[in-house]
N, C-alpha and C. Protein backbone atom coordinates (compact mmCIF):
# COMPACT_ATOMS: atom_id res chain seq x y z
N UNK A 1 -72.00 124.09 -97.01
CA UNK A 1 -70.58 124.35 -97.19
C UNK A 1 -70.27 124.97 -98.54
N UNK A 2 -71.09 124.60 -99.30
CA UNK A 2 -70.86 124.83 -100.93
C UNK A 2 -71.08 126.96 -100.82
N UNK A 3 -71.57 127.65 -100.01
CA UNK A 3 -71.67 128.67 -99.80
C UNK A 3 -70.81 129.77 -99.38
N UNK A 4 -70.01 128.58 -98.71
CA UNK A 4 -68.91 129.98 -97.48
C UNK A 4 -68.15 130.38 -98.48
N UNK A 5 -67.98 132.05 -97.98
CA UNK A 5 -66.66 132.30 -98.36
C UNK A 5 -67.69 133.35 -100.08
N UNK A 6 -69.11 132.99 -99.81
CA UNK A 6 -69.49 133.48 -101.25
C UNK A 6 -69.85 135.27 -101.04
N UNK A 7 -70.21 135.73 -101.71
CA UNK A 7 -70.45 137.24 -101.59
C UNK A 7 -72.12 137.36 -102.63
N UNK A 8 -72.90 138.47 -102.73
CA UNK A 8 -73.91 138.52 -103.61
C UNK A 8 -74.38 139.74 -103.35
N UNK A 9 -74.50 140.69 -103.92
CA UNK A 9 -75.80 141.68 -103.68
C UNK A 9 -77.54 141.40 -104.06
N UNK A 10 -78.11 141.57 -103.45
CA UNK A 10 -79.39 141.45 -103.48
C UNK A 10 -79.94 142.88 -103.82
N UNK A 11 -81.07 142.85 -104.64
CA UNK A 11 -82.05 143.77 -104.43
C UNK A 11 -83.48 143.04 -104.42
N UNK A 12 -84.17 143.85 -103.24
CA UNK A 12 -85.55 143.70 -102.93
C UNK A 12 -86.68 145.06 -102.97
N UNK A 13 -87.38 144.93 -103.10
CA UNK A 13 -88.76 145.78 -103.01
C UNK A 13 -89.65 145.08 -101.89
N UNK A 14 -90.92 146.33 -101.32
CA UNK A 14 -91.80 145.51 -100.88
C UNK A 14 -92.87 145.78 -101.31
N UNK A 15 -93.53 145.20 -102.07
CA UNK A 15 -95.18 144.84 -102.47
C UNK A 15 -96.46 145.72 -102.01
N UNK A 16 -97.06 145.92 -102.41
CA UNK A 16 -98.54 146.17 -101.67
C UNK A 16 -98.99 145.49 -100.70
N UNK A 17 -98.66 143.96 -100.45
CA UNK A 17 -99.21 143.07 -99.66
C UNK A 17 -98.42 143.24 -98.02
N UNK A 18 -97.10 143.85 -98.36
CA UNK A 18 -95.72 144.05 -97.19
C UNK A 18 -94.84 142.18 -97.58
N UNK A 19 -94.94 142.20 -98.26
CA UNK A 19 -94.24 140.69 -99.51
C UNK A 19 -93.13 141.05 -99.53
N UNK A 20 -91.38 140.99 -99.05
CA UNK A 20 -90.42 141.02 -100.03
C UNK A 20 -90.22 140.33 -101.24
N UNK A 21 -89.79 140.93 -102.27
CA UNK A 21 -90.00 140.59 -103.86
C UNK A 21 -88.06 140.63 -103.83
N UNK A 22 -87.77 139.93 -104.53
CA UNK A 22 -86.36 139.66 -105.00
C UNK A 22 -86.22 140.34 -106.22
N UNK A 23 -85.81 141.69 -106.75
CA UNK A 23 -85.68 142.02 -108.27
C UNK A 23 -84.37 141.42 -108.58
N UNK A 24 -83.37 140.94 -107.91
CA UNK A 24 -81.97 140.44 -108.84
C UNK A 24 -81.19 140.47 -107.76
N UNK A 25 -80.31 139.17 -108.13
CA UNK A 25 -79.63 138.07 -107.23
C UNK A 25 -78.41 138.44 -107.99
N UNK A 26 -77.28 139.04 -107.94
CA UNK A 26 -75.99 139.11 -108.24
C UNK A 26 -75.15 138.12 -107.63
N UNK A 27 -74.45 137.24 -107.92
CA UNK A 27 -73.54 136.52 -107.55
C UNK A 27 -72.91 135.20 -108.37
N UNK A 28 -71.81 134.60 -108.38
CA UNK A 28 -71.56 133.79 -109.06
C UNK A 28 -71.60 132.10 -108.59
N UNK A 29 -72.41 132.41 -107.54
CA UNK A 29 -72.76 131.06 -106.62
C UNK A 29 -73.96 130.90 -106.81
N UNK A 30 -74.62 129.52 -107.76
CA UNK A 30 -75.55 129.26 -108.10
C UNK A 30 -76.16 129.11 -106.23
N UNK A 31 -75.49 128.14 -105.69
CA UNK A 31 -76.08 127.62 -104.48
C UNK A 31 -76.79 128.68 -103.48
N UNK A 32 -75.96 129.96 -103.48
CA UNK A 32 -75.84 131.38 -102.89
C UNK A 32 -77.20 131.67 -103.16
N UNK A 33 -76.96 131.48 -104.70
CA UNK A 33 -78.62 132.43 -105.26
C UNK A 33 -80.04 131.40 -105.01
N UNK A 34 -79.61 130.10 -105.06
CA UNK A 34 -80.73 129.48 -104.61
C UNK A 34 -81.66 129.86 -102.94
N UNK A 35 -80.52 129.88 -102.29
CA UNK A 35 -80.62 129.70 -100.78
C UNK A 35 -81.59 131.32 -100.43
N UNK A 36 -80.96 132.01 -100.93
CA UNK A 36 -81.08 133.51 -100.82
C UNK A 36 -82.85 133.42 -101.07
N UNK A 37 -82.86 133.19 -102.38
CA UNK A 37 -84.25 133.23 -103.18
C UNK A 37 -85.12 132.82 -102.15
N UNK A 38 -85.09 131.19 -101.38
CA UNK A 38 -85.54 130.18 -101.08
C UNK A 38 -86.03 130.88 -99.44
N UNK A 39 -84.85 131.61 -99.15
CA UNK A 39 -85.06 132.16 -98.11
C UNK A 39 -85.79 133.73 -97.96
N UNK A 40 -85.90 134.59 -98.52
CA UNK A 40 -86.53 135.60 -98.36
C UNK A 40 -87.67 136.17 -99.83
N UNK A 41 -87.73 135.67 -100.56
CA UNK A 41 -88.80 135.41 -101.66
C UNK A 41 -89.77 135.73 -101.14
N UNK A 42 -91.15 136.29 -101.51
CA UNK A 42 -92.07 136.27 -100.55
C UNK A 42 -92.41 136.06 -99.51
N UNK A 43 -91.59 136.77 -98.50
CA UNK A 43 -91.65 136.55 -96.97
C UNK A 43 -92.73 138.13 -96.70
N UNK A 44 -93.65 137.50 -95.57
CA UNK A 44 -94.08 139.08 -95.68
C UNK A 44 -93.28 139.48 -94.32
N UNK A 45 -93.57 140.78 -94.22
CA UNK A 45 -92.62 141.40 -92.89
C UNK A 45 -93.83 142.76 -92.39
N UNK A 46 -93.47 142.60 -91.10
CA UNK A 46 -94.50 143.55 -90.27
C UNK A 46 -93.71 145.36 -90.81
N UNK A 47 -95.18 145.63 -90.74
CA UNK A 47 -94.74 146.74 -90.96
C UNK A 47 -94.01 147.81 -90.32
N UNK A 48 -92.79 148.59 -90.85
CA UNK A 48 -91.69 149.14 -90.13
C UNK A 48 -91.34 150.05 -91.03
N UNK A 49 -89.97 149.98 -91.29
CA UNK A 49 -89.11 151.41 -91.56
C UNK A 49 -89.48 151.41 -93.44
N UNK A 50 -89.79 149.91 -94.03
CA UNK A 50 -89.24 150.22 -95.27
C UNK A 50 -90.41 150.56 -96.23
N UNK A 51 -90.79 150.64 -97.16
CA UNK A 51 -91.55 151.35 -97.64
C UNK A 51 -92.06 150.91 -98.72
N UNK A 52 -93.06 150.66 -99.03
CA UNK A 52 -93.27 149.82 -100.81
C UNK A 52 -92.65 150.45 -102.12
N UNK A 53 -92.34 150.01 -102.64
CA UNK A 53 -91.59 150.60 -104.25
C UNK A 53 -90.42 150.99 -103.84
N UNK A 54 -89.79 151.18 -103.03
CA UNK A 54 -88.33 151.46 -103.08
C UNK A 54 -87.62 150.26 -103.50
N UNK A 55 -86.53 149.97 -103.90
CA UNK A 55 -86.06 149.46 -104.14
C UNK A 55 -84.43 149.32 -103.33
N UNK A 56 -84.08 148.33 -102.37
CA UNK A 56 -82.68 148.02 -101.51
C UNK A 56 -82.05 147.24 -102.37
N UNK A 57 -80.84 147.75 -101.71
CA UNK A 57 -79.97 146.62 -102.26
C UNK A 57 -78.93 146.52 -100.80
N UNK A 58 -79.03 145.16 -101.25
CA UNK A 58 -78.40 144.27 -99.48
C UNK A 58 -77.32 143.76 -100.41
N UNK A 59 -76.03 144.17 -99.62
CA UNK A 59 -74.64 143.15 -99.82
C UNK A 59 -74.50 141.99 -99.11
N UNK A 60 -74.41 140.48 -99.43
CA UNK A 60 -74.25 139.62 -98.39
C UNK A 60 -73.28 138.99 -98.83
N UNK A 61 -72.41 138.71 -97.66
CA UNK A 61 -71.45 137.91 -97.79
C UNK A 61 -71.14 136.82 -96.82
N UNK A 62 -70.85 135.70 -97.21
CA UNK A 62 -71.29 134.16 -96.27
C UNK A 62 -69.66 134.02 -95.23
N UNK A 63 -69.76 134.20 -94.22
CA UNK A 63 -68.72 134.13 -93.07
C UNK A 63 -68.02 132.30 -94.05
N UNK A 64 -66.58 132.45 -94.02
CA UNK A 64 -65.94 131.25 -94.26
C UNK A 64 -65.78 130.22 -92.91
């Protein structure tokens, strides 16, 4: 609950390994940035569209 209603941009890279890497957690919701981290931090992901060394940036915002 401590989440809804929060907003954050993310940026990620992916690794040599296909690892998402978290470069920076924007937001003013500690809980936001925990969850975020906790959740996609070194996740690896099959290989697809995205590309190593680029660098995304994901807007998320938590449905109230």
């Amino acid at each position: 609950n401590e989440i809804r209603g929060s907003k954050a941009e993310v940026r990620v890279a992916v690794d040599k390994g296909n690892y998402l890497r978290i470069l920076s957690i924007e937001t003013e919701n500690e809980g936001l940035r925990d969850f975020i981290k906790s959740s996609i931090d070194f996740q690896k992901i099959s290989k697809g569209t995205y590309k190593q060394g680029i660098v995304y940036r994901i807007p998320v915002e938590v449905k109230e």
